[in-house]
Protein backbone atom coordinates (compact mmCIF):
# COMPACT_ATOMS: atom_id res chain seq x y z
CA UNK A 1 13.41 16.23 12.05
CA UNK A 2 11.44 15.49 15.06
CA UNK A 3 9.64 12.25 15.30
CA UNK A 4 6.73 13.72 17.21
CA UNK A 5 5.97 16.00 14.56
CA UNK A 6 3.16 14.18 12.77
CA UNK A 7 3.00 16.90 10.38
CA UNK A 8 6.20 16.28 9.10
CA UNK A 9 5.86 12.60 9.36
CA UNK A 10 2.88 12.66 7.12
CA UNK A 11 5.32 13.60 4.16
CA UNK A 12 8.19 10.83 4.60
CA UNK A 13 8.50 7.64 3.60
CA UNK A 14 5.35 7.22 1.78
CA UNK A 15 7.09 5.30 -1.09
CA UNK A 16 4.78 6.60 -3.95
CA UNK A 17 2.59 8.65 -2.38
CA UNK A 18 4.13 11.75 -3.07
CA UNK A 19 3.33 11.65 -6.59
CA UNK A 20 -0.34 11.85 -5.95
CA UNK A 21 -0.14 15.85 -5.14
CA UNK A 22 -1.28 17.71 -8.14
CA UNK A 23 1.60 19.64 -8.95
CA UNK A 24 0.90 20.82 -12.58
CA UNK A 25 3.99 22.09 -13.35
CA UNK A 26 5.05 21.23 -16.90
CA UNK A 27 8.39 19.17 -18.12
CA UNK A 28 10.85 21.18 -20.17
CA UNK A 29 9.61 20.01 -23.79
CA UNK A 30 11.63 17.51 -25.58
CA UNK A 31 12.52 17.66 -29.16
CA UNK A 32 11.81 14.19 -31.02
CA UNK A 33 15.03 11.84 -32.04
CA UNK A 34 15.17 9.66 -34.79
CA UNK A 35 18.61 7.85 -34.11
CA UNK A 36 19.90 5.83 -30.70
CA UNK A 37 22.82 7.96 -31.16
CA UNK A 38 20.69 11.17 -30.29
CA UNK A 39 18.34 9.39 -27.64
CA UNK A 40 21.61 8.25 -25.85
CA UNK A 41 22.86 12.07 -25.58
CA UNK A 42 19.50 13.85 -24.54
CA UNK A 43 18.90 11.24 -21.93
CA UNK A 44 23.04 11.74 -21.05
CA UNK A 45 22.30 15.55 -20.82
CA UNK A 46 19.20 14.93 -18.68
CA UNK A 47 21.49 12.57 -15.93
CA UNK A 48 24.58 14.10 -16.02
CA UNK A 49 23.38 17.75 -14.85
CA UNK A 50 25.76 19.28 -12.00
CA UNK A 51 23.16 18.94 -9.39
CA UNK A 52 23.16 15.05 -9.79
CA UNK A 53 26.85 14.85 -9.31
CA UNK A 54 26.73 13.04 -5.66
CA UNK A 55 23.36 10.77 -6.52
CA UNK A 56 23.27 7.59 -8.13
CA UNK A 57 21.13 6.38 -11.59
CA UNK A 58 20.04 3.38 -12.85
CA UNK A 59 18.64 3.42 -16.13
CA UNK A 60 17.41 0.20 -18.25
CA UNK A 61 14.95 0.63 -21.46
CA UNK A 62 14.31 -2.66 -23.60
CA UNK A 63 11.97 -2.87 -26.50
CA UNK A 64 8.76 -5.97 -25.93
CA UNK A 65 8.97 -6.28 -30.01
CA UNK A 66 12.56 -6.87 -30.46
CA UNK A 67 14.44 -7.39 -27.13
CA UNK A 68 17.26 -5.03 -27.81
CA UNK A 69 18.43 -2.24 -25.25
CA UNK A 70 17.82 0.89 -26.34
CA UNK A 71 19.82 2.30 -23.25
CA UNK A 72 21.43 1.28 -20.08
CA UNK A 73 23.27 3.67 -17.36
CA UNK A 74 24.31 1.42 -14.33
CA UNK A 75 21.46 -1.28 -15.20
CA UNK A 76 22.83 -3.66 -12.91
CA UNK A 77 23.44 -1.45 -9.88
CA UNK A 78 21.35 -2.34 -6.53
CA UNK A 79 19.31 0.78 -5.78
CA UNK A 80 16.24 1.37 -3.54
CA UNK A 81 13.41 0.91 -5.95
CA UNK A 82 10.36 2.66 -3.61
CA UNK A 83 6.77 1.66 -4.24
CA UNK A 84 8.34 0.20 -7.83
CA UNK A 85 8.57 -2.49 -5.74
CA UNK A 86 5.04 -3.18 -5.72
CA UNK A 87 5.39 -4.74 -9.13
CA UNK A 88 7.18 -7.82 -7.76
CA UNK A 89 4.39 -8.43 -5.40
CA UNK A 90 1.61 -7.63 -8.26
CA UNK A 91 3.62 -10.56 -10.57
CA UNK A 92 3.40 -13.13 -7.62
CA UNK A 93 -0.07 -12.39 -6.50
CA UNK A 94 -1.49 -12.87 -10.31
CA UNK A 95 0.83 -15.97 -10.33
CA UNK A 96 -0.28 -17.66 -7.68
CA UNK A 97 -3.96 -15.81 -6.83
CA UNK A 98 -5.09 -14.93 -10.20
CA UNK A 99 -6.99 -12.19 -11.72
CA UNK A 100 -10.93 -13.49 -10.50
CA UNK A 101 -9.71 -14.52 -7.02
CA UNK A 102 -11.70 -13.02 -4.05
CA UNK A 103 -11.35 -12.63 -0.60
CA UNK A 104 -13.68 -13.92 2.05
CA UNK A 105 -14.60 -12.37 5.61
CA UNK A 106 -16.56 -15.14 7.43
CA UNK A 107 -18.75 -15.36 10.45
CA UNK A 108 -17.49 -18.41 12.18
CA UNK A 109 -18.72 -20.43 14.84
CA UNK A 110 -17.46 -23.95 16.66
CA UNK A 111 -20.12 -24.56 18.54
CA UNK A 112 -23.72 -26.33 17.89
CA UNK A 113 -26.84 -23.58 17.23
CA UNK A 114 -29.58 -24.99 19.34
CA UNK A 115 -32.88 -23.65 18.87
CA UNK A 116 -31.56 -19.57 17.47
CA UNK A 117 -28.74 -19.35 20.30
CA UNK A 118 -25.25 -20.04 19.10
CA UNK A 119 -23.75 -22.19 22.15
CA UNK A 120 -20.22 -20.75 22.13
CA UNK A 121 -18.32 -17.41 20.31
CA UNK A 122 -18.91 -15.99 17.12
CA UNK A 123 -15.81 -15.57 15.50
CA UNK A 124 -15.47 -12.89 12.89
CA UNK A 125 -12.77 -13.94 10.73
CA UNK A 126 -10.71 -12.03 8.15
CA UNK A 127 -8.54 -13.81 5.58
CA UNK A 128 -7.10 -9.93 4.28
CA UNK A 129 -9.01 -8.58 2.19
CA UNK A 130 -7.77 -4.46 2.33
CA UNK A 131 -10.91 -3.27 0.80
CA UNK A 132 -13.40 -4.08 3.14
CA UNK A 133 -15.55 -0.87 3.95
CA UNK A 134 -14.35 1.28 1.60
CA UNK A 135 -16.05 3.73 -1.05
CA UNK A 136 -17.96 1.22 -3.50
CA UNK A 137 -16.63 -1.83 -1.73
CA UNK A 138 -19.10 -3.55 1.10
CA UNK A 139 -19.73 -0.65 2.77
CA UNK A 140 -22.10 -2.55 4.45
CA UNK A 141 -20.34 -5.71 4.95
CA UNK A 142 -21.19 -5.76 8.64
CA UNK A 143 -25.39 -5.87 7.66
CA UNK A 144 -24.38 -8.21 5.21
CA UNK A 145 -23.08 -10.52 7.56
CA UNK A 146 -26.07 -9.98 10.26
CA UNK A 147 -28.48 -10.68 7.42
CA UNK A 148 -26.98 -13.32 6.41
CA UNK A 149 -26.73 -15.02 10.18
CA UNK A 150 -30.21 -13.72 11.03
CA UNK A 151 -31.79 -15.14 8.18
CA UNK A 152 -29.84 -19.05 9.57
CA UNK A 153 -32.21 -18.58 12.39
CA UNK A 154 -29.64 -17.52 14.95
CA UNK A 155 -30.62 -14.83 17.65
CA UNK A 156 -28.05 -14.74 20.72
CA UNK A 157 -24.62 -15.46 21.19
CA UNK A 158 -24.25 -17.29 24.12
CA UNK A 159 -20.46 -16.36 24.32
CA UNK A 160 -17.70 -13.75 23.17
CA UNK A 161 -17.57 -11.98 19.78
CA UNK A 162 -13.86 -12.61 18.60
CA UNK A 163 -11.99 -10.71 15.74
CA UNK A 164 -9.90 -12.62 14.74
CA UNK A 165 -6.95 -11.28 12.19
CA UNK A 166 -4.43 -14.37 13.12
CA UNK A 167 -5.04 -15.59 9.54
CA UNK A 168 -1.79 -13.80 8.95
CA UNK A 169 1.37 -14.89 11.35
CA UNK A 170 4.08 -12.21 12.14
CA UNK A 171 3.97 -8.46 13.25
CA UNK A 172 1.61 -6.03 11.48
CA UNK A 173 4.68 -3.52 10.46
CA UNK A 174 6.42 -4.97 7.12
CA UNK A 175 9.59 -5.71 7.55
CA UNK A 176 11.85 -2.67 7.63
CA UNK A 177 9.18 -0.29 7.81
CA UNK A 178 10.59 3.32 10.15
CA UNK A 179 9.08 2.65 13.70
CA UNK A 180 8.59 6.84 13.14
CA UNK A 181 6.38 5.91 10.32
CA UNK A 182 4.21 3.33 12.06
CA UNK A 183 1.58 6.10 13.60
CA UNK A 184 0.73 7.53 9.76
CA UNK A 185 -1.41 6.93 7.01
CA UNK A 186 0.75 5.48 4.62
CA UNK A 187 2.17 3.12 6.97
CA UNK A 188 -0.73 1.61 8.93
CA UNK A 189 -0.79 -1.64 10.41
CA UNK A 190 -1.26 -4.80 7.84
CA UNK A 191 -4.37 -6.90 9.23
CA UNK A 192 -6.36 -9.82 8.40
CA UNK A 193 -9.10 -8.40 9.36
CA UNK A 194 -8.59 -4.71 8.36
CA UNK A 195 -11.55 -2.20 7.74
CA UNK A 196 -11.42 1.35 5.95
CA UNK A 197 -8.42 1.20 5.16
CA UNK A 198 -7.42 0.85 8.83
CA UNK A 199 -6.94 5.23 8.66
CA UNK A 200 -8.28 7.47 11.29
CA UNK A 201 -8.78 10.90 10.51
CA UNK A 202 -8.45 13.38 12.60
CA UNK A 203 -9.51 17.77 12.58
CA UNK A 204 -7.59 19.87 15.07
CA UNK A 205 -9.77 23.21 15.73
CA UNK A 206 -9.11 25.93 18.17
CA UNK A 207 -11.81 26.64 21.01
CA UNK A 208 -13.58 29.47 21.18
CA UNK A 209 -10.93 31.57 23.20
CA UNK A 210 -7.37 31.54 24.01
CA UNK A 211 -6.03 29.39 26.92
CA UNK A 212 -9.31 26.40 26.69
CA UNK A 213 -8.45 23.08 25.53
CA UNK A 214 -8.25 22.80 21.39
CA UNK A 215 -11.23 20.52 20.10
CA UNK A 216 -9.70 16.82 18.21
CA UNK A 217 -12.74 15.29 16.04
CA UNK A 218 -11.88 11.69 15.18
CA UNK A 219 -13.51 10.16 12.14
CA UNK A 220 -14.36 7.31 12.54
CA UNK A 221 -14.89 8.42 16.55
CA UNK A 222 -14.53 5.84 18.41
CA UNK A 223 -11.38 4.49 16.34
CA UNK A 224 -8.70 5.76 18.86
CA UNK A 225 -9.78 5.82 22.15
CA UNK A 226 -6.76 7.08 24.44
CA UNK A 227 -5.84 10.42 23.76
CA UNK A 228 -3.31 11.98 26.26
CA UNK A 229 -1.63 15.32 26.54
CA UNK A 230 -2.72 18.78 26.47
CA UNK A 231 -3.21 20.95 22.81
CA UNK A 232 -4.51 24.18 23.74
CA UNK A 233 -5.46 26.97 22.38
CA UNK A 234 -3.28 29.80 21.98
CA UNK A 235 -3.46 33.94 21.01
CA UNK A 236 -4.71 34.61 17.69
CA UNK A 237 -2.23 35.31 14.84
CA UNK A 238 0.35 33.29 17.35
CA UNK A 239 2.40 30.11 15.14
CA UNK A 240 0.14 27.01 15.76
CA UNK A 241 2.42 23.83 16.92
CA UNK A 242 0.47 20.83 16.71
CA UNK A 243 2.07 17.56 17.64
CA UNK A 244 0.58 14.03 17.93
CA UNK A 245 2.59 11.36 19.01
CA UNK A 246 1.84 7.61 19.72
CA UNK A 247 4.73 4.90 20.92
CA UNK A 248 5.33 1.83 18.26
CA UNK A 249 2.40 -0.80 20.00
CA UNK A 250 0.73 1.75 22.55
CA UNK A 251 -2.77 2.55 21.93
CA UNK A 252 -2.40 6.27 23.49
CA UNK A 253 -2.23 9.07 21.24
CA UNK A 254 -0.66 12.27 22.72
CA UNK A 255 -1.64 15.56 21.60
CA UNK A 256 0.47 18.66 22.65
CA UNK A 257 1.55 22.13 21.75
CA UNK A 258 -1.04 24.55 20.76
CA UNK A 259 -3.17 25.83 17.60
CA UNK A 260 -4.11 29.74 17.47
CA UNK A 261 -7.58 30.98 18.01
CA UNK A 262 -10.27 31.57 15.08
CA UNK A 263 -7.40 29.73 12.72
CA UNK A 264 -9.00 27.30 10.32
CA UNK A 265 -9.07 24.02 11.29
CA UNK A 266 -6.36 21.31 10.50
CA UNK A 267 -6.88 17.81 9.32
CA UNK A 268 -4.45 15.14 9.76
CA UNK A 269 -4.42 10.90 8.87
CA UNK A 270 -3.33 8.33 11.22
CA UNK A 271 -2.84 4.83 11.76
CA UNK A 272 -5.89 2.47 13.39
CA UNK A 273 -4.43 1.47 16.61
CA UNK A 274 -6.56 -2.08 16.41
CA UNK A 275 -8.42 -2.47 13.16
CA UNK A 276 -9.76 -6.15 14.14
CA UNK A 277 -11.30 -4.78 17.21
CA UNK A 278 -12.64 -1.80 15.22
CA UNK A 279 -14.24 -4.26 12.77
CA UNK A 280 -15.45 -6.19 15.47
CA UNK A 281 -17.30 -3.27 17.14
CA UNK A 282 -18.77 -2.52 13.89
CA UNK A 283 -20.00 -6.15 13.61
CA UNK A 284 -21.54 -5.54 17.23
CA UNK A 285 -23.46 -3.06 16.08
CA UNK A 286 -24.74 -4.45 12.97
CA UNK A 287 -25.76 -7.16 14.92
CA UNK A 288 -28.02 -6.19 17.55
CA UNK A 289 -29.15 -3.44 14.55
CA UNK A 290 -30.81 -6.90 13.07
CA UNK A 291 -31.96 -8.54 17.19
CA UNK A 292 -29.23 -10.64 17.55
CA UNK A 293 -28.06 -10.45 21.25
CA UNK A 294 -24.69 -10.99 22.56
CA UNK A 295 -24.23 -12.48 25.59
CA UNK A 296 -20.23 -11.82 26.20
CA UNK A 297 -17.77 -9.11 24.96
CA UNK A 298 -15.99 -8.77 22.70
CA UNK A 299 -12.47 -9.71 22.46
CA UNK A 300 -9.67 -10.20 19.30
CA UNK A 301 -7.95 -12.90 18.48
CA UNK A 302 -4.06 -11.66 17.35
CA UNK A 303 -1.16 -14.10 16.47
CA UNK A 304 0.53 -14.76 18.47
CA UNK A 305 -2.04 -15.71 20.78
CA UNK A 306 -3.04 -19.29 21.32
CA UNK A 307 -6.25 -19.62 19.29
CA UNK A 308 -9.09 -20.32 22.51
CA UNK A 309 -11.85 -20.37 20.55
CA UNK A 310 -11.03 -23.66 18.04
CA UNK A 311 -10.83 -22.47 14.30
CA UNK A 312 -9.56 -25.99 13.25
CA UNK A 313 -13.29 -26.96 13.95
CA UNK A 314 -15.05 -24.18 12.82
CA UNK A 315 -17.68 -24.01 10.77
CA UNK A 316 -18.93 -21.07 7.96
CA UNK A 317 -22.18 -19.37 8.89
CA UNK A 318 -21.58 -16.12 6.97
CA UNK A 319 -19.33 -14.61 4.63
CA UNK A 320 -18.85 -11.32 2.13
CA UNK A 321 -16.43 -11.35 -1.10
CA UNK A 322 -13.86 -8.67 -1.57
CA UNK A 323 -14.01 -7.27 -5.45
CA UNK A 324 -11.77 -9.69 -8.17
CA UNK A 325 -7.96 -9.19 -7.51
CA UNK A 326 -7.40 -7.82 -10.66
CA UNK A 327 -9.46 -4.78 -9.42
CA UNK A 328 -7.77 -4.53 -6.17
CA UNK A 329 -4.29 -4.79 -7.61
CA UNK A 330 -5.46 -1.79 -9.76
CA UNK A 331 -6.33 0.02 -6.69
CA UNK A 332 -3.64 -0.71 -4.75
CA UNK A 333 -1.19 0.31 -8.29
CA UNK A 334 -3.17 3.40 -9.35
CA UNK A 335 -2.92 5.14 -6.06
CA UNK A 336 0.15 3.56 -4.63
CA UNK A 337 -1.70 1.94 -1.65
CA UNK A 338 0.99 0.09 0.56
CA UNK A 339 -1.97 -1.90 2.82
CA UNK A 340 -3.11 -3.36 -0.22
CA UNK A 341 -0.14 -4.46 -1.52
CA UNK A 342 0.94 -5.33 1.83
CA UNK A 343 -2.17 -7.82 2.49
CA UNK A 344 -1.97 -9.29 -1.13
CA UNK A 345 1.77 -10.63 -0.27
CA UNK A 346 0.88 -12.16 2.82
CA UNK A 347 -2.46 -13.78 1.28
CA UNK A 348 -0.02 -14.91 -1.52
CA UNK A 349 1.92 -16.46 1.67
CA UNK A 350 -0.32 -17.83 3.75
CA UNK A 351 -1.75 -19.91 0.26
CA UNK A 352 2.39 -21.00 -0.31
CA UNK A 353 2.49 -21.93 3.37
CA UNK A 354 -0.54 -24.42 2.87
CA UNK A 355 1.16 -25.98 -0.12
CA UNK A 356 4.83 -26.39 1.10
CA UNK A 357 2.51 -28.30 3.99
CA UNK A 358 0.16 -29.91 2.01
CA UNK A 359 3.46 -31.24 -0.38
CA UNK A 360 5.41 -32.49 2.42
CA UNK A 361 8.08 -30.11 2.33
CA UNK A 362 10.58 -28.96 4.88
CA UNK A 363 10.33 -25.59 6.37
CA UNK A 364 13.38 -24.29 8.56
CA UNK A 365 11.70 -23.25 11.52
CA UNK A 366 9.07 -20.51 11.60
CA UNK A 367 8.10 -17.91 8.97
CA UNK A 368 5.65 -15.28 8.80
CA UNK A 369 3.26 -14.90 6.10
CA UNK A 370 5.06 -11.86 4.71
CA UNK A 371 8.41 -14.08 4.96
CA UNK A 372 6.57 -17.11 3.01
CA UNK A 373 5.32 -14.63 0.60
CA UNK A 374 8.97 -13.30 -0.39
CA UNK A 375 9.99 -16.68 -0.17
CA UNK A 376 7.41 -17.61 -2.84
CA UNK A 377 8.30 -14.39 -4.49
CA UNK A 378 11.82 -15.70 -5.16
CA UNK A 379 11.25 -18.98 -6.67
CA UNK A 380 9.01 -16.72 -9.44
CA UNK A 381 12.31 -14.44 -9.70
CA UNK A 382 14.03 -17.50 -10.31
CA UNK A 383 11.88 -18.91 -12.82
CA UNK A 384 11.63 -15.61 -14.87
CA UNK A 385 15.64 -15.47 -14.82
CA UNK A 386 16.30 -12.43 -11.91
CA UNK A 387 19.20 -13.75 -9.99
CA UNK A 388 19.28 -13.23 -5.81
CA UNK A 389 21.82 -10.35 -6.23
CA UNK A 390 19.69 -8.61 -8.49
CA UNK A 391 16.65 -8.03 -6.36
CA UNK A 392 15.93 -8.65 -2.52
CA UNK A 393 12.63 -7.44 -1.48
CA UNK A 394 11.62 -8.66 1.67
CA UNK A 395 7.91 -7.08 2.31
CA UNK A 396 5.12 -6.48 -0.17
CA UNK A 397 4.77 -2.05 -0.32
CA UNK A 398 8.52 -0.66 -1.48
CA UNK A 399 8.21 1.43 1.50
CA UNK A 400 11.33 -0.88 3.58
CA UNK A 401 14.71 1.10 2.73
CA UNK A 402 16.17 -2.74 2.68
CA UNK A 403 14.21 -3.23 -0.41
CA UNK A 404 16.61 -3.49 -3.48
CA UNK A 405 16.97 -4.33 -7.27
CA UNK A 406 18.52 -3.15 -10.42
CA UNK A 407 16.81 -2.05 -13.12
CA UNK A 408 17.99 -4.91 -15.16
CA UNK A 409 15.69 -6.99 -12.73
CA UNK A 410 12.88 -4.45 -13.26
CA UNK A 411 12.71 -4.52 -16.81
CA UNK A 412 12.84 -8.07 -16.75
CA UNK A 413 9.89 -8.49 -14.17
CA UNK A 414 8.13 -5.99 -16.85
CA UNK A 415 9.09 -8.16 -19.94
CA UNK A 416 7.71 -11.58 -18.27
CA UNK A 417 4.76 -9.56 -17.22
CA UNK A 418 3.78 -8.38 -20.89
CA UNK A 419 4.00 -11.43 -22.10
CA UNK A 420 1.08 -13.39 -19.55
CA UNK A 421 -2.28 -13.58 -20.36
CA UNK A 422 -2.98 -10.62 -17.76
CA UNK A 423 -0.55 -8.56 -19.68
CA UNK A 424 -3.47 -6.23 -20.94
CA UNK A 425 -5.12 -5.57 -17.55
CA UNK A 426 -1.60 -5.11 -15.79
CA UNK A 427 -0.79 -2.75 -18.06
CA UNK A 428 -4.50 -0.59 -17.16
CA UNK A 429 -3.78 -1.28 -13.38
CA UNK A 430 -0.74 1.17 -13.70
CA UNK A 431 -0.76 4.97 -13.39
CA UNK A 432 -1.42 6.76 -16.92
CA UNK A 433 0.20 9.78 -17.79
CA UNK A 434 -1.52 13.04 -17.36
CA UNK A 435 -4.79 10.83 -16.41
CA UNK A 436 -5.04 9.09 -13.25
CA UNK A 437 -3.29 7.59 -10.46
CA UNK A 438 -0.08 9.06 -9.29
CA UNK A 439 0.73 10.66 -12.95
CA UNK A 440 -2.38 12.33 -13.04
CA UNK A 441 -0.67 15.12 -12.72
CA UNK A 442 2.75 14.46 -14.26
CA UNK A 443 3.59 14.45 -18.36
CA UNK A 444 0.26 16.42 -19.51
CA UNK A 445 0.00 17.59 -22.75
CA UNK A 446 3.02 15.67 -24.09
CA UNK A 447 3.18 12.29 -26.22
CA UNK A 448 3.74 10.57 -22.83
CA UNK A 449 0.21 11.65 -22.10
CA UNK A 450 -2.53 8.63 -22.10
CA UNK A 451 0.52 6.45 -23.70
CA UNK A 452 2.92 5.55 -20.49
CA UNK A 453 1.75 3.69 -17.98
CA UNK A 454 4.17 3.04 -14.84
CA UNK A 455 4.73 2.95 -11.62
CA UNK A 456 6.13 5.52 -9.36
CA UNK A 457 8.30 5.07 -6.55
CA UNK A 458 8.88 8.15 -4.06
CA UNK A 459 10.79 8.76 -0.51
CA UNK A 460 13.24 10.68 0.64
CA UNK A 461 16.58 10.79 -1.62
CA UNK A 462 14.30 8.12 -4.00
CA UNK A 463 12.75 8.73 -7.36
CA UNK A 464 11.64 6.16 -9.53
CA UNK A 465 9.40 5.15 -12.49
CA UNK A 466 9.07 1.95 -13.90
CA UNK A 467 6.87 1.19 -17.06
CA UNK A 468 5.94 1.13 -20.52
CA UNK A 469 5.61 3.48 -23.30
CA UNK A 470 5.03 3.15 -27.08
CA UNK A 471 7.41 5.39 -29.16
CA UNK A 472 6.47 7.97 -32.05
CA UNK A 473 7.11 4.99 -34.55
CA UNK A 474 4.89 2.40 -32.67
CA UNK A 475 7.62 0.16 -30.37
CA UNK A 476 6.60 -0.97 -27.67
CA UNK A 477 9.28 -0.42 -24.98
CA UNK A 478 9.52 -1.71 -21.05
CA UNK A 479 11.66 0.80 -19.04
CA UNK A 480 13.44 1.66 -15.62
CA UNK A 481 14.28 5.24 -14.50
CA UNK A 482 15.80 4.78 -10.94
CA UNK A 483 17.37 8.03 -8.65
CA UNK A 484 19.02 7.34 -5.36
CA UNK A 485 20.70 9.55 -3.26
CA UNK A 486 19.08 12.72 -4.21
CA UNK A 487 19.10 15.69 -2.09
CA UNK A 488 16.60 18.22 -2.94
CA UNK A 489 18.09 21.70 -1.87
CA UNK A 490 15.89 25.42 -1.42
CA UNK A 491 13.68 25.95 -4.60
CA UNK A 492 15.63 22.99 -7.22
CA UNK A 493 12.77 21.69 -9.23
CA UNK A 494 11.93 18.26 -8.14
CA UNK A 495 13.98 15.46 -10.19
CA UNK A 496 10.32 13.63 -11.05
CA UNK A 497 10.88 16.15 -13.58
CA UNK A 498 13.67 15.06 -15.44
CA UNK A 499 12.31 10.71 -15.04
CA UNK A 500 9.65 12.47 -16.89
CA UNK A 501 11.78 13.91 -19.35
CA UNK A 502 13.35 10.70 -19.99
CA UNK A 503 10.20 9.30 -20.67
CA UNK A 504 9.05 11.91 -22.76
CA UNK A 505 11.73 11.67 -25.02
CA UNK A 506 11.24 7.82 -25.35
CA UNK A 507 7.32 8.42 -26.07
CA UNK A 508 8.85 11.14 -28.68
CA UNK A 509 11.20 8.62 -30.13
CA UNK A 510 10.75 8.29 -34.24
CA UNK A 511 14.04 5.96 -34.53
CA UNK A 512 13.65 1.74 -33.95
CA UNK A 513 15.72 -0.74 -31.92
């Protein structure tokens, strides 16, 4: 595989992701079982095909009402769990955040207002809220945020405009995210201060005759603004090669190859090189769109710069709420959205940072927020009873291949979860069967259907699906379905179909723990 080849890159990696495509293609029906005896030797038959031989299972199903295992294959085996691993962070973030928590984006300033002209920079500040200018959410945070500081009286900014993202400390990647990943979609950069998701799309067309220059329509426009390389157009009917390219931290994208004439255009989705400086230039615009003036430029603020403008001493003159966490973890769940998840961890840091500080306690040197966010992750592992060697996650998405639990610790994680006062809305927030989300597309027409909700977990060699289901004779069951190590070869149907078989025959089941 080529790492230039965005087009392939767009497709690895994505932990979860992959699951969104609707592929419609039916499971292999299950018959129902009434005994454990027969539930143990259908879900055998489904693991122990031929073409499985060199990849590794974990399964662990419990039943909520009585505790018991129903089944276990390798339970307390270390495997990569994918975007399963999201759960951990959605446990810590309603542990420590809460369902009704929301997240600010402030207008700052520390300077005196004298007579409508701010005396110093205008800082706009994120604190990480993921949704920010996205469909139904603040599209028009930046107007907000001029209204708001218009209607305080203020009309120039005798200084910079600075967007700042250095609420969060430590690189934007997670850690052990691909540096081949970092230019794509599902694997853009984790801000404070991100905006639309921080994605860039972009259509590749041919021009209007062989041998001119192929046409590249950003969206937003001016999103990216180095572009490098030639992509021309070639012969029509000649193979279109399209590859984009852009260096782990450089702001240039290149563009090469060629795309034949009068083909139909091709859309791709990248990574925002900058999303605080994006957000800031939208904030520019909203600004002088309400007759504020700006007297200097604008700049960001990144850790780990020194912060030059003062935040200590700053002061709130505007600020716009991100929607309750609840429904952001729901986003971020149904649709397998590694920013969100991302964001949420650090957030859930940066608030354990401020009370290891505020308690007196001693920190070993310096972590980021993602690093104080597993940190507080593990003292909830602890307290629910999931030992150190039975999960390590150390960033907030699943998509690091470092990630790692059992899934003994995942059906534990699920059991604590059912049992909170958020169970109920947890349990919406995931994918349902045959309905929405990444299964929208997976277990149709089945009992599974509108009954399991889980999460999926997808890369390369991974499968996974972690969830609940109620059985044919009303049991209420947390399970793990974990595949490592799988190779998919020529036209093999893709193992998602036999996790779904598992948990069809569990939704089937007529038997009792």
């Amino acid at each position: 595989m080529k790492t230039v080849l965005l087009r392939h890159l767009l497709w690895i990696g994505a932990a979860g992701v992959l699951n969104s495509a609707p592929v419609q293609a039916q499971s292999t029906p299950v018959s129902a079982t009434s005994t454990l005896q027969q539930l143990t030797a259908e879900i055998d038959a489904q693991i122990d095909q031929p073409r499985f031989a060199s990849s590794s299972w974990g399964i662990a199903i419990t039943s909520l009402d009585t505790g018991r295992t129903l089944y276990a294959h390798d339970a307390e085996r270390l495997l990569q769990p994918a975007s399963t691993a999201k759960l951990f962070t959605a446990a810590l973030v309603l542990d420590t955040l809460g369902t009704d928590y929301r997240i600010p984006t402030q207008l700052l300033a520390t300077r005196p207002i004298v007579q409508g002209r701010l005396q110093g920079p205008l800082v706009l500040h994120g604190m990480g809220d993921p949704t920010l200018d996205t469909p139904g959410t603040n599209t028009d945070w930046a107007d907000q945020l001029a209204t708001q500081l218009a209607a305080s009286g203020v009309r120039e900014i005798q200084g910079d405009l600075v967007a700042d993202d250095s609420y969060f400390s430590g690189p934007s990647a997670g850690a052990g995210w691909e540096a081949r990943d970092l230019q794509s979609w599902f694997a853009v950069p984790s801000s404070a201060l991100s905006v639309q998701e921080n994605v860039v799309g972009l259509t590749v067309a041919p021009a209007s005759e062989p041998g001119r220059p192929a046409s590249l329509m950003f969206d937003p426009p001016s999103a990216i603004t180095h572009v490098a390389g030639t992509l021309t157009t070639s012969a029509q009917r000649t193979h279109s090669d399209i590859n984009l390219y852009r260096a782990p931290g450089s702001s240039t994208l290149y563009a090469f190859g060629n795309v034949a004439a009068r083909s139909e255009p091709q859309s791709f989705k990248l990574a925002m090189v900058d999303p605080a400086w994006f957000a800031g230039s939208l904030l520019r615009s909203a600004l002088a769109r309400h007759g504020i003036r700006i007297d200097g430029q604008l700049r960001t603020l990144h850790w780990p710069e020194p912060d030059s403008v003062g935040l200590d001493k700053a002061v709130v003159l505007a600020q716009v709420l991100s929607p309750p966490m609840m429904e952001i973890l729901t986003r971020g769940l149904k649709r397998s959205q590694n920013l969100y998840l991302q964001n949420l961890l650090q957030i859930a840091g940066v608030k354990a940072q401020a009370s290891a500080a505020q308690n007196g306690e001693p920190v070993p040197g310096f972590l980021s927020s993602e690093a104080w966010g597993t940190r507080a992750m593990r003292a909830l592992l602890d307290r629910i009873g999931i030992a150190p060697n039975a999960s390590q996650i150390e960033e907030g998405s699943g998509l690091s291949r470092q990630d790692l639990a059992t899934p003994d610790a995942m059906v534990r994680l699920l059991t604590y979860m059912a049992g909170q006062a958020y169970a109920t809305p947890l349990h919406d927030a995931l994918p349902d069967a045959g309905v929405d989300g990444t299964l929208e597309w997976r277990m149709r027409d089945t009992r599974a259907m509108n009954n399991v909700h889980a999460k999926t977990g997808s890369m390369n060699y991974v499968r996974c699906l972690v969830g609940y289901v109620t059985t044919a004779s009303g049991e209420h069951l947390a399970f793990a379905i974990m595949l490592n190590n799988f190779v998919l070869e020529g036209d093999a149907p893709s193992p998602s179909r036999n996790l779904d078989a598992i948990v069809e025959l569990l939704a089937a089941f007529q038997g009792h723990s």
